[in-house]
Protein backbone atom coordinates (compact mmCIF):
# COMPACT_ATOMS: atom_id res chain seq x y z
CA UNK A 1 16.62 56.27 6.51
CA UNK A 2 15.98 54.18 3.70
CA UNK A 3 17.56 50.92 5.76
CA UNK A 4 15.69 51.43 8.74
CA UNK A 5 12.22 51.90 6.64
CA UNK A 6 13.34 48.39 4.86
CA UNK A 7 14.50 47.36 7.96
CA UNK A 8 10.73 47.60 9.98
CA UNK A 9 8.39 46.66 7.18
CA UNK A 10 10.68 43.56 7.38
CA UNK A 11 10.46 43.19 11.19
CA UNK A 12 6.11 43.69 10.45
CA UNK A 13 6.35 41.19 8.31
CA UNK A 14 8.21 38.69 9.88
CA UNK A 15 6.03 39.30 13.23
CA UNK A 16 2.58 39.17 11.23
CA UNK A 17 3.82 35.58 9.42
CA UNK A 18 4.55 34.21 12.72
CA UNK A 19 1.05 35.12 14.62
CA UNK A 20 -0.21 33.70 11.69
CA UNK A 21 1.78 30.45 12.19
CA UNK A 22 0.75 30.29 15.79
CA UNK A 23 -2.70 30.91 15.31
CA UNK A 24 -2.82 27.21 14.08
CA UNK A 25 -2.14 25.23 17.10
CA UNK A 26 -3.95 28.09 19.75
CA UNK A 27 -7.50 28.31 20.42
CA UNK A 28 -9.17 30.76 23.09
CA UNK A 29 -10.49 29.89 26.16
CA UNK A 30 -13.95 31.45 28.07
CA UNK A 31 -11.80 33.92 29.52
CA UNK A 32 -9.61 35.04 26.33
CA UNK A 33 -6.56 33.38 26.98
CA UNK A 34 -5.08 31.92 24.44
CA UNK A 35 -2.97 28.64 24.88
CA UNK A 36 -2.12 25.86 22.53
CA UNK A 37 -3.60 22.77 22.24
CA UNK A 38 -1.47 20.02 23.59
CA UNK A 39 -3.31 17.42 22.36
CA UNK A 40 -3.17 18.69 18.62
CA UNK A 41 0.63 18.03 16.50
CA UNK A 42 1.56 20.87 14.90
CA UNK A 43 0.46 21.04 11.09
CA UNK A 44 4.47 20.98 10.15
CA UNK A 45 4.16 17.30 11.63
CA UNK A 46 0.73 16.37 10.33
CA UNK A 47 1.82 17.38 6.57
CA UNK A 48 4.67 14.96 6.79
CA UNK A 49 2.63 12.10 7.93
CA UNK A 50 0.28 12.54 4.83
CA UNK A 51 3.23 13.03 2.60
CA UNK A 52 4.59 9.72 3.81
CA UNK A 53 1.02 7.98 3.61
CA UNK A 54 0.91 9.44 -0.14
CA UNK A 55 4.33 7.93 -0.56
CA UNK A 56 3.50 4.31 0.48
CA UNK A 57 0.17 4.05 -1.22
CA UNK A 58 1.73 4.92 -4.89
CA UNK A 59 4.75 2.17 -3.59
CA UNK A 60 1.99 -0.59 -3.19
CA UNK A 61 1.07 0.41 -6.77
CA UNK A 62 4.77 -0.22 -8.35
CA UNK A 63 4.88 -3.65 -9.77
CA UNK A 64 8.50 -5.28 -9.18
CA UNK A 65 9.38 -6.51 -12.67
CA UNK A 66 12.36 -8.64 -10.88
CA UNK A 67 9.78 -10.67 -9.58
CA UNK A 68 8.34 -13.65 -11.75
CA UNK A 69 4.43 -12.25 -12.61
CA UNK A 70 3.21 -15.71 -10.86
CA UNK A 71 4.92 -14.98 -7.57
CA UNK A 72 4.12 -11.38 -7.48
CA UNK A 73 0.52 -11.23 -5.87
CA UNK A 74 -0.95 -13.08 -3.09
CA UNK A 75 -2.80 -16.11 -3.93
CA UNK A 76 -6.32 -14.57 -3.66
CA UNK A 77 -4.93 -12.28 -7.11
CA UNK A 78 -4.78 -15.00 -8.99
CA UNK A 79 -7.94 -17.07 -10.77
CA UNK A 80 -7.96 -20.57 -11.64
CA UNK A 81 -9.46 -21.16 -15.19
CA UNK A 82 -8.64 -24.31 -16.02
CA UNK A 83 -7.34 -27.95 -15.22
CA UNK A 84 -5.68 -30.45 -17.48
CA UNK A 85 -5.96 -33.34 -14.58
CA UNK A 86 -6.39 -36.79 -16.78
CA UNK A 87 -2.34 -37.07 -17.75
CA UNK A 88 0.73 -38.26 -16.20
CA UNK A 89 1.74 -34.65 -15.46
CA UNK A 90 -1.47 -32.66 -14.20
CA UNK A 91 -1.40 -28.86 -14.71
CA UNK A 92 -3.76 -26.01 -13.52
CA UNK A 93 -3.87 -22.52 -15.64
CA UNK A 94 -3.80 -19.45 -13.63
CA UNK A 95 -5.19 -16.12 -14.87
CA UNK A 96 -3.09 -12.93 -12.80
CA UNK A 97 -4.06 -9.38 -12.48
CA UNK A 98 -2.80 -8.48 -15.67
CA UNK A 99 -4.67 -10.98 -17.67
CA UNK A 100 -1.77 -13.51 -18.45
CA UNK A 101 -2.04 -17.06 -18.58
CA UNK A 102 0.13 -19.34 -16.34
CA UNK A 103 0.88 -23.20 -16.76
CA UNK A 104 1.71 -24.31 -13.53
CA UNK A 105 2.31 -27.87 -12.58
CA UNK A 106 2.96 -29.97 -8.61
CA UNK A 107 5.09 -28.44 -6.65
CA UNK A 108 5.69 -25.23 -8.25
CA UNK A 109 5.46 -22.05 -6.40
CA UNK A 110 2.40 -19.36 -6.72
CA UNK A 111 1.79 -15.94 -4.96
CA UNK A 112 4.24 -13.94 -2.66
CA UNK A 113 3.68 -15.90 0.43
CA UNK A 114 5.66 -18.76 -0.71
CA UNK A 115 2.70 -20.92 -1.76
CA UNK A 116 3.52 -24.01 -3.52
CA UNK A 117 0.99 -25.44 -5.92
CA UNK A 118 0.14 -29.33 -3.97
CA UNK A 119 -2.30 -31.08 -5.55
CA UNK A 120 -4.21 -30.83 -8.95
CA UNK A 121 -7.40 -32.59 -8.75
CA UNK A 122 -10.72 -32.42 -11.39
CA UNK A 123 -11.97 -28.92 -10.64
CA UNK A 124 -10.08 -28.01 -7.63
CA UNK A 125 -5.81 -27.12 -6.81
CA UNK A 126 -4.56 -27.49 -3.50
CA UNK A 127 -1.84 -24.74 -2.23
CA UNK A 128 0.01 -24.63 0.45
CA UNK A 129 1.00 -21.41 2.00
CA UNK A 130 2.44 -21.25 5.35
CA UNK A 131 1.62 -24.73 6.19
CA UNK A 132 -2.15 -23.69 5.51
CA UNK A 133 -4.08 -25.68 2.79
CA UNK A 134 -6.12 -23.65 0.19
CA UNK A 135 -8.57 -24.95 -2.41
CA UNK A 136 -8.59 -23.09 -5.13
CA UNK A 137 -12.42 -24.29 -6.91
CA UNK A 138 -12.47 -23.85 -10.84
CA UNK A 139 -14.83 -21.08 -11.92
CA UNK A 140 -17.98 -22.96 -14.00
């Protein structure tokens, strides 16, 4: 007796948890029929799509401390704040997100598009990244 008493609350249970589990993806129509929504994923799938979208944000985050800091961030991260351009060997100084200073002379490489630092004029560096020119103007 005591089985089969264990044995239905289980069975209520189990079929009360499960009309509750459908009642997600059904909705009624104007005569009382009830029919899921095709056009709706069920929530099982739509929780693993935020998980996943949770899971890439917090990756773009991660700094990769492999990477040199000057070849880490796209160009448009980094600031240029200053131009030693009257010498034999020009150099530009680059200011990254994390507030470091970088000395970086012709033909080295900035930002993680494979720019490489072209020309060093008086208040203006020429990159080039992907075959595309970009003047970087000294902040006054």
């Amino acid at each position: 007796m005591k089985m089969t008493a264990t044995f239905f609350s289980f069975c209520l249970i189990l079929f009360f948890s499960t009309l509750a589990l459908a009642a997600e993806n059904v909705h009624e129509d104007s005569d009382g029929l009830a029919l899921r929504d095709p056009f709706r994923l069920p929530q099982y799938i739509i929780n693993r799509m935020k998980e996943k979208s949770m899971a890439t944000k917090t990756d773009a985050n991660i700094i990769d401390d492999a990477v040199e800091p000057i070849r880490r961030w796209p160009i448009s991260s980094y600031q240029l704040v200053g131009i030693i351009w009257d010498v034999k060997r020009p150099k530009a100084m680059f200011l990254d997100k994390q507030n470091s200073i970088h000395m970086m002379q012709v033909n080295d490489r900035i930002g993680n598009g494979g720019g490489v630092l072209n020309v060093i004029n008086n208040g203006e560096v020429i990159v080039i990244e992907n075959k595309t020119p970009l003047k970087l103007k000294l902040k006054k």
